[in-house]
PDB file of N, CA and C in Angstrom:
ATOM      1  N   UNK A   1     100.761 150.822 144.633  1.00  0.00           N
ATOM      2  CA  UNK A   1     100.259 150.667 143.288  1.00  0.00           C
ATOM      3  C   UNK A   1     101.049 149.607 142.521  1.00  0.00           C
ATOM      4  N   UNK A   2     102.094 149.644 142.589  1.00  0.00           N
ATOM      5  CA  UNK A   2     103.076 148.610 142.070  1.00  0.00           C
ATOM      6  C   UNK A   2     102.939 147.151 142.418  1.00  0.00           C
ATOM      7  N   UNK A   3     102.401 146.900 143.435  1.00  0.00           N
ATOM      8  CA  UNK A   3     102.054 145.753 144.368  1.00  0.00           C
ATOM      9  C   UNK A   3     100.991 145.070 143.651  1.00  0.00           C
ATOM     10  N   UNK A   4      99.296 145.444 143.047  1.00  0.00           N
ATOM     11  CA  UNK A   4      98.960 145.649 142.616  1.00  0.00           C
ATOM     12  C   UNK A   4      99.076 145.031 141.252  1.00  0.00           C
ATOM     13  N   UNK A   5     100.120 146.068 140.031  1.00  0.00           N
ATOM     14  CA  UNK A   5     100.061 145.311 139.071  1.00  0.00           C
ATOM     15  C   UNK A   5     100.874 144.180 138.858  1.00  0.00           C
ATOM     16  N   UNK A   6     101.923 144.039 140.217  1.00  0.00           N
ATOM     17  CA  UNK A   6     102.785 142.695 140.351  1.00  0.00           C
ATOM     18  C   UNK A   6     101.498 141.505 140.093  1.00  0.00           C
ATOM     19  N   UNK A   7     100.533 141.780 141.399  1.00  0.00           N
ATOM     20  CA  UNK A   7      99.925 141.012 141.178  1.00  0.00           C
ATOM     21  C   UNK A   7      98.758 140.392 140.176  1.00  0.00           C
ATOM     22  N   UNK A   8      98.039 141.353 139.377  1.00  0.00           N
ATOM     23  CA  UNK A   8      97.652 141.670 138.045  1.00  0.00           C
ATOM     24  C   UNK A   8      98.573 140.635 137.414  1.00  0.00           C
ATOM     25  N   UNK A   9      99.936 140.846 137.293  1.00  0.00           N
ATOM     26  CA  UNK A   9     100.812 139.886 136.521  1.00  0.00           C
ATOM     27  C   UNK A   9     100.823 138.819 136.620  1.00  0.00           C
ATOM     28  N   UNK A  10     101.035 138.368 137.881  1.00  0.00           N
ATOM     29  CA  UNK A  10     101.003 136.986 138.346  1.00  0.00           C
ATOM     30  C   UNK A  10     100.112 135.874 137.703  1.00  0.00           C
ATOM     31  N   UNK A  11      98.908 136.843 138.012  1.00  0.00           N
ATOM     32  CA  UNK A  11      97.407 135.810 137.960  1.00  0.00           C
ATOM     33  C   UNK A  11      97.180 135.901 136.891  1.00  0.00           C
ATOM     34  N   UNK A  12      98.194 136.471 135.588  1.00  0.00           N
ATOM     35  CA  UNK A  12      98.269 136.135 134.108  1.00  0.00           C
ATOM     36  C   UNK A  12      98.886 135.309 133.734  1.00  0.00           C
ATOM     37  N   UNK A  13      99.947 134.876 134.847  1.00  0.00           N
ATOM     38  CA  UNK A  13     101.002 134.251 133.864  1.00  0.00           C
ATOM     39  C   UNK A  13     100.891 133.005 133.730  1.00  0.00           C
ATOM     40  N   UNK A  14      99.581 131.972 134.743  1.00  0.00           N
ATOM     41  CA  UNK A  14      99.415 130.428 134.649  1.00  0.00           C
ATOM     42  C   UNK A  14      98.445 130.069 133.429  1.00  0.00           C
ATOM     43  N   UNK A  15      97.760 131.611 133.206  1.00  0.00           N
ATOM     44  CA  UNK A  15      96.842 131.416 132.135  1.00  0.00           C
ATOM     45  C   UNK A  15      97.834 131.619 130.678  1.00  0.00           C
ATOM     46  N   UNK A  16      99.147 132.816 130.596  1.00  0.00           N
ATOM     47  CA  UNK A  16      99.914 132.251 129.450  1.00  0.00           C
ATOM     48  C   UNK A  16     100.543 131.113 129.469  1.00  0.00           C
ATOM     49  N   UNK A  17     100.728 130.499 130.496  1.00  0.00           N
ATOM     50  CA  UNK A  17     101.737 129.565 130.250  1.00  0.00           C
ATOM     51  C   UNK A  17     100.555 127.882 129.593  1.00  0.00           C
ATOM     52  N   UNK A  18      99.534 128.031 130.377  1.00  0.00           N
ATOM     53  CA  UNK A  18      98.489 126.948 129.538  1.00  0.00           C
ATOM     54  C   UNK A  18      98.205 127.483 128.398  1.00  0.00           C
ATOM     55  N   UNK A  19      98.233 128.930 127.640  1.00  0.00           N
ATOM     56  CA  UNK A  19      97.937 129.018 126.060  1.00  0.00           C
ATOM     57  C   UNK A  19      99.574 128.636 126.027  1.00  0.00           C
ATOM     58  N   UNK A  20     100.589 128.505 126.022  1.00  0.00           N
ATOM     59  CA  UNK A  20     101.859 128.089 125.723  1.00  0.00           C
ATOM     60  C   UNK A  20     101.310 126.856 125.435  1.00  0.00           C
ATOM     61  N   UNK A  21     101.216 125.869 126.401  1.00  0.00           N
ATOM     62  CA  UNK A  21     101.033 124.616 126.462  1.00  0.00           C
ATOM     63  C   UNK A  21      99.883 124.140 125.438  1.00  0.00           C
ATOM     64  N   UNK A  22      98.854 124.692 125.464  1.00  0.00           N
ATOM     65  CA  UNK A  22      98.083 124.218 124.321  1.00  0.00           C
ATOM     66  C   UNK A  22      98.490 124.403 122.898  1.00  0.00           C
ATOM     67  N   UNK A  23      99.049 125.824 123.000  1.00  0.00           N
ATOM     68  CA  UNK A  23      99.739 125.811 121.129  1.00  0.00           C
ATOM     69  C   UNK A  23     100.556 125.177 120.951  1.00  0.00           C
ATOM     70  N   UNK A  24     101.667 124.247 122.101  1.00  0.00           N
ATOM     71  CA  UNK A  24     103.493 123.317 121.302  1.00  0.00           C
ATOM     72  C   UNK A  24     102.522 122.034 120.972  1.00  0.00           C
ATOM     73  N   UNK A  25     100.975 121.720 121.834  1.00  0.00           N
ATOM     74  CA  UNK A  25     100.303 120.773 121.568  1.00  0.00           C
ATOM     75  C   UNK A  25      99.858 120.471 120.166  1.00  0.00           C
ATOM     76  N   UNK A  26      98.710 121.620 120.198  1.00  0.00           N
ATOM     77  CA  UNK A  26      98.372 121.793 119.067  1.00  0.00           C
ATOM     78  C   UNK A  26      99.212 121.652 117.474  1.00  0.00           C
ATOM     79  N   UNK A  27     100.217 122.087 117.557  1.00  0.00           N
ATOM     80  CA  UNK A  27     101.354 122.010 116.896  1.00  0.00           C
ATOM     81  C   UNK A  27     101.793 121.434 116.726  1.00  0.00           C
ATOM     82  N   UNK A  28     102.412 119.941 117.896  1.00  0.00           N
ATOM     83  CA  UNK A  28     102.757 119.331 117.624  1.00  0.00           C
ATOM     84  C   UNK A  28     101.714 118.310 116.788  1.00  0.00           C
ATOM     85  N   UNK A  29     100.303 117.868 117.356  1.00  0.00           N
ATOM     86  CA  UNK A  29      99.765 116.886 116.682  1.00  0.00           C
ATOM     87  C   UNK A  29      99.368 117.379 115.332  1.00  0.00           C
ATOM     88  N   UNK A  30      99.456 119.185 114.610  1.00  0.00           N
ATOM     89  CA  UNK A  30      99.457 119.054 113.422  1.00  0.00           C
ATOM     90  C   UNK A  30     100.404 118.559 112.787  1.00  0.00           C
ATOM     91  N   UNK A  31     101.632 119.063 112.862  1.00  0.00           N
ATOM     92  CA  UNK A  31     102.499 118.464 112.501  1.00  0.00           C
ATOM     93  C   UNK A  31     102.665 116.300 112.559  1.00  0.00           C
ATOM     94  N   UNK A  32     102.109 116.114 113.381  1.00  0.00           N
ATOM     95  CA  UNK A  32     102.216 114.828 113.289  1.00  0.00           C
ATOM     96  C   UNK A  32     101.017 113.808 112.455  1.00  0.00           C
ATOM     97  N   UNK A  33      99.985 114.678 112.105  1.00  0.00           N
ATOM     98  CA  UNK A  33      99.241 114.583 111.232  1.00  0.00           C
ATOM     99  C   UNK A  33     100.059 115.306 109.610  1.00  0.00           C
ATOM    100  N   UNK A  34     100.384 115.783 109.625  1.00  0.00           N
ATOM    101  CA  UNK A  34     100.869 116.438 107.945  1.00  0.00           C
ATOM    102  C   UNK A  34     101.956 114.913 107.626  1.00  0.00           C
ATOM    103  N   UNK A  35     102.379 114.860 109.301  1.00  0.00           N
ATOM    104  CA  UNK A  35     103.710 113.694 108.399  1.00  0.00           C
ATOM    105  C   UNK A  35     103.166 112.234 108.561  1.00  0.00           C
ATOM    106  N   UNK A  36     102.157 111.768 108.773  1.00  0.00           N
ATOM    107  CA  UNK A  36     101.151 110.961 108.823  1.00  0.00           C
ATOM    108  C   UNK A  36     100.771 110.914 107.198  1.00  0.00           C
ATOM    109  N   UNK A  37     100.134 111.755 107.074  1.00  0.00           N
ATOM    110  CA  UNK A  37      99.615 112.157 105.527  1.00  0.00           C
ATOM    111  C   UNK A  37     100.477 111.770 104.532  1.00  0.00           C
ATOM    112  N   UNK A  38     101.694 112.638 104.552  1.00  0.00           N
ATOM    113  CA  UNK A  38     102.836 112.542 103.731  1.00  0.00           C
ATOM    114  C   UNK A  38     103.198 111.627 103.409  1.00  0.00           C
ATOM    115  N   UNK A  39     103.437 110.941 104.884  1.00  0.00           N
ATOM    116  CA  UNK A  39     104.006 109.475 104.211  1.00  0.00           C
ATOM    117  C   UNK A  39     103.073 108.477 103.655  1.00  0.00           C
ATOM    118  N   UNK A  40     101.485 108.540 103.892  1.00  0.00           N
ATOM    119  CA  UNK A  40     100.623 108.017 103.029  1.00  0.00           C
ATOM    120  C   UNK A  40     100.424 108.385 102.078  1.00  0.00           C
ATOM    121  N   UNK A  41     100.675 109.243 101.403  1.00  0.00           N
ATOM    122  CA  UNK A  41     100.718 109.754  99.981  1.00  0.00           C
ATOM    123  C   UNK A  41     102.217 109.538  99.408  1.00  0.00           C
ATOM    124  N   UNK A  42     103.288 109.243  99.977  1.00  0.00           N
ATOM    125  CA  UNK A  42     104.305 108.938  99.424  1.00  0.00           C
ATOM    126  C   UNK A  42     104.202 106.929  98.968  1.00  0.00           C
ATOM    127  N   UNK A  43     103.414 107.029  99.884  1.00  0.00           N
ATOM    128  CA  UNK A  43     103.538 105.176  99.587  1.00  0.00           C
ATOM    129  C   UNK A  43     102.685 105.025  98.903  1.00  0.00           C
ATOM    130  N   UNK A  44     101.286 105.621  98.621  1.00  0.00           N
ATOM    131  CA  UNK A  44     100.334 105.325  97.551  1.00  0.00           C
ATOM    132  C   UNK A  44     101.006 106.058  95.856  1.00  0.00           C
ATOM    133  N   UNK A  45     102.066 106.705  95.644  1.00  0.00           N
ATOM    134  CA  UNK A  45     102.551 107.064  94.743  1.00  0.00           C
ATOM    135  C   UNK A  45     103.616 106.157  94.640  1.00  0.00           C
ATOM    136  N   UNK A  46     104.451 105.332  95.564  1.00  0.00           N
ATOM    137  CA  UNK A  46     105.683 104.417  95.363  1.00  0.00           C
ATOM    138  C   UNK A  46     104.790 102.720  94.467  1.00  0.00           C
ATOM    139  N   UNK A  47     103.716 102.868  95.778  1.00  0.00           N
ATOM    140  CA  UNK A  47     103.431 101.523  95.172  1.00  0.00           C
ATOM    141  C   UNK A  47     102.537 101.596  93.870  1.00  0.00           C
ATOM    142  N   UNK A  48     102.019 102.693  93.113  1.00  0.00           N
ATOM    143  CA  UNK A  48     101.736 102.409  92.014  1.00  0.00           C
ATOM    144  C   UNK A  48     102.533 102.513  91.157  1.00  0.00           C
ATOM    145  N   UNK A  49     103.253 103.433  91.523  1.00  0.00           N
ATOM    146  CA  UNK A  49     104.757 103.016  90.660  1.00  0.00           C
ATOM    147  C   UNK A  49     105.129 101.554  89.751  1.00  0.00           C
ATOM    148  N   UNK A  50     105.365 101.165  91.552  1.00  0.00           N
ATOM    149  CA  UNK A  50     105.512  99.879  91.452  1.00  0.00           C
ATOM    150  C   UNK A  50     104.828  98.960  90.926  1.00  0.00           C
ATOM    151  N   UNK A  51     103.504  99.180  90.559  1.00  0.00           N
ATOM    152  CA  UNK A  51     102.542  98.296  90.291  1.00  0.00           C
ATOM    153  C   UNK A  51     102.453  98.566  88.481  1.00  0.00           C
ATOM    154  N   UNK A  52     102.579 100.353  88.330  1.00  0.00           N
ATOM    155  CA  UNK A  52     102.518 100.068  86.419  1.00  0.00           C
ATOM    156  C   UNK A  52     103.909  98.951  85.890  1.00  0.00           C
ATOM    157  N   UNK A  53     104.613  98.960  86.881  1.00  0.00           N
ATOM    158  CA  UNK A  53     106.272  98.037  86.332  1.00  0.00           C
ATOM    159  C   UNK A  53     105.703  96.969  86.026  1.00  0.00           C
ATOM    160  N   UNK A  54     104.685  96.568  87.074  1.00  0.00           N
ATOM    161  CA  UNK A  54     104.775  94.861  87.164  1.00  0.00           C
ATOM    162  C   UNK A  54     104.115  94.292  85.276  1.00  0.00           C
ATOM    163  N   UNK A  55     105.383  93.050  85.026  1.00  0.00           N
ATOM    164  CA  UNK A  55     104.539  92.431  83.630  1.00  0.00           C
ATOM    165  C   UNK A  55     103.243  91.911  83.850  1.00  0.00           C
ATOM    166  N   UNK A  56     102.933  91.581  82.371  1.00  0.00           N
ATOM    167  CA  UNK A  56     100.863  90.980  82.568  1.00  0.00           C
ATOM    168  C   UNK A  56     101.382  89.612  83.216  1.00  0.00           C
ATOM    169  N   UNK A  57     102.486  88.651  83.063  1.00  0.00           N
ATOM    170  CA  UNK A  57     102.358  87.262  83.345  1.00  0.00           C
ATOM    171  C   UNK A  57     101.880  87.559  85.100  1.00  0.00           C
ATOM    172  N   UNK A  58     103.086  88.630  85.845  1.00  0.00           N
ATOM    173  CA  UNK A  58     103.205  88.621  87.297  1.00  0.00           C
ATOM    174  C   UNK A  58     101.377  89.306  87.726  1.00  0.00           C
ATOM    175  N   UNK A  59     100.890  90.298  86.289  1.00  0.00           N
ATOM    176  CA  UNK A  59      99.293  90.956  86.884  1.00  0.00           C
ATOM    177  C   UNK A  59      98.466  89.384  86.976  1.00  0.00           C
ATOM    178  N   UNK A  60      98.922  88.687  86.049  1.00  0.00           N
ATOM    179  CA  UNK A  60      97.705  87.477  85.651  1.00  0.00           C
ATOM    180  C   UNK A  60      98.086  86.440  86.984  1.00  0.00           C
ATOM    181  N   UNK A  61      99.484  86.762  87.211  1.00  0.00           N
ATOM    182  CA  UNK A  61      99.115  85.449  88.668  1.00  0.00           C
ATOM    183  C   UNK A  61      98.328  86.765  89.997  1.00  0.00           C
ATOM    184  N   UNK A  62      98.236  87.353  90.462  1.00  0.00           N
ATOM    185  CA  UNK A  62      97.315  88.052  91.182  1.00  0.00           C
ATOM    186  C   UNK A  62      96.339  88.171  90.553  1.00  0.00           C
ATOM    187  N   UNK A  63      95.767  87.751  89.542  1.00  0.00           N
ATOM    188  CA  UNK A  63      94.440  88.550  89.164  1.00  0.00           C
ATOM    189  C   UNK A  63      94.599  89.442  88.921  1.00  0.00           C
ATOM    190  N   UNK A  64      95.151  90.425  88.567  1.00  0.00           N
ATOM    191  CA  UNK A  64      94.743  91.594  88.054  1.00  0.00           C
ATOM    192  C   UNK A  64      94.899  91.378  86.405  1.00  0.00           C
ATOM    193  N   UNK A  65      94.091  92.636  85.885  1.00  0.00           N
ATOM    194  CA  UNK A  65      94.315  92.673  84.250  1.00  0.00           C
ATOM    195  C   UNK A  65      94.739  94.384  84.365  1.00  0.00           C
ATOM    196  N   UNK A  66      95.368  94.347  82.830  1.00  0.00           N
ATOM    197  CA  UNK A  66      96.200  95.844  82.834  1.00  0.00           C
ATOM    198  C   UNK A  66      95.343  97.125  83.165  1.00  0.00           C
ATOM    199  N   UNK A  67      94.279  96.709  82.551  1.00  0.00           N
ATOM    200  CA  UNK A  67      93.231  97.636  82.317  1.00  0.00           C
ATOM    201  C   UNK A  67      93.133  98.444  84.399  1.00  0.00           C
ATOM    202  N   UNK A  68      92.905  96.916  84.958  1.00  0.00           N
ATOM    203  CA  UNK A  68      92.854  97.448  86.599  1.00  0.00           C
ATOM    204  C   UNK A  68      94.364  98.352  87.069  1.00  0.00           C
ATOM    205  N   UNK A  69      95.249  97.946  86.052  1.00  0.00           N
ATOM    206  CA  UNK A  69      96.861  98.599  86.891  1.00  0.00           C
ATOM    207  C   UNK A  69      96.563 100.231  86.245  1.00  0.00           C
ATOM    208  N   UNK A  70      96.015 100.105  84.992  1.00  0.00           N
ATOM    209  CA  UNK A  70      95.667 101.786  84.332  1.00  0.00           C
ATOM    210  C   UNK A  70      94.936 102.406  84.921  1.00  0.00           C
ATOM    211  N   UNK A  71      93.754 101.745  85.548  1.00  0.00           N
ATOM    212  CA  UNK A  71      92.558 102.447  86.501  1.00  0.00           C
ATOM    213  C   UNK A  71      93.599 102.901  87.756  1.00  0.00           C
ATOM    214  N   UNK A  72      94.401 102.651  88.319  1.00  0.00           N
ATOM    215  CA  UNK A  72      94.714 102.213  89.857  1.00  0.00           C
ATOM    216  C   UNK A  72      95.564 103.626  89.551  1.00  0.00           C
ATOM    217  N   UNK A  73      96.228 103.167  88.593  1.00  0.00           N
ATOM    218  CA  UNK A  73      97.845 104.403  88.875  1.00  0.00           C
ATOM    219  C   UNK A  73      97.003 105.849  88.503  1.00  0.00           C
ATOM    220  N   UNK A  74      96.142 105.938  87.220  1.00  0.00           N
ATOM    221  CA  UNK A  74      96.109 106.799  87.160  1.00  0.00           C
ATOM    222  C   UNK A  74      95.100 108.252  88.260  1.00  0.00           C
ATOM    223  N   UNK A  75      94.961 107.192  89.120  1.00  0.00           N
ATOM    224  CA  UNK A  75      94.425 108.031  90.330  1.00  0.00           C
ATOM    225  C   UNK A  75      95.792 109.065  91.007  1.00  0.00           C
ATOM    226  N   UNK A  76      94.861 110.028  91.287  1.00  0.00           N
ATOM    227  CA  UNK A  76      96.204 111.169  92.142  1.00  0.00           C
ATOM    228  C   UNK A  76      96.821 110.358  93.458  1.00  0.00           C
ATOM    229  N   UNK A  77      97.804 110.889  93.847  1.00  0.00           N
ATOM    230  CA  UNK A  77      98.555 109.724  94.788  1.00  0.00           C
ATOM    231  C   UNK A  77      97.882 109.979  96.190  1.00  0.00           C
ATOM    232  N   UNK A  78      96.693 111.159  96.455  1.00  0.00           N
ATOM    233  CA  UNK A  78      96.056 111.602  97.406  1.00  0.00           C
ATOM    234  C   UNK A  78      94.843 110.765  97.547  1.00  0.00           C
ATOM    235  N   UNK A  79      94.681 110.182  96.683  1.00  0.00           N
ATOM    236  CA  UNK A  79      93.498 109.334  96.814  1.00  0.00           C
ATOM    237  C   UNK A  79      93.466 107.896  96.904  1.00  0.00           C
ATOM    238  N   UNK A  80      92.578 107.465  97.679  1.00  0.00           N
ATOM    239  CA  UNK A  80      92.300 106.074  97.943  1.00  0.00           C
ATOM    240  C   UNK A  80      92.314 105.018  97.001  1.00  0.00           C
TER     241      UNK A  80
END
């Protein structure tokens, strides 16, 4: 009888070890998506930052007018 559920065991354990393997996966590419994200939302909040600083002389040599730097920043830093 013991023989049995040895083997019962066995022929479980290649099937835990691929749910192992699929969840450090899974896991890992969420995680590598959240810090993907992150850091695109950290740079769309740095560079508008950066962009309400800039004076009108430096907006007027790019083309821009203030009105576009007020539209731009005041978007959430999650958005495009």
């Amino acid at each position: 009888m013991s023989t049995r559920v040895d083997t019962f065991n066995q022929s479980r354990q290649p099937l835990f070890s691929t749910l192992c393997i699929l969840l450090a996966r899974s896991t890992r590419m969420a995680m590598t998506y959240f810090g993907n994200t992150t850091r695109h939302w950290y740079r769309n909040y740095k560079t508008r930052a950066q962009l309400a600083r800039l004076p009108d002389y430096i907006l007027k040599d790019v083309g821009l007018k203030r009105a576009d730097v007020i539209r731009e920043t005041s978007k959430p830093f999650w958005r495009q």
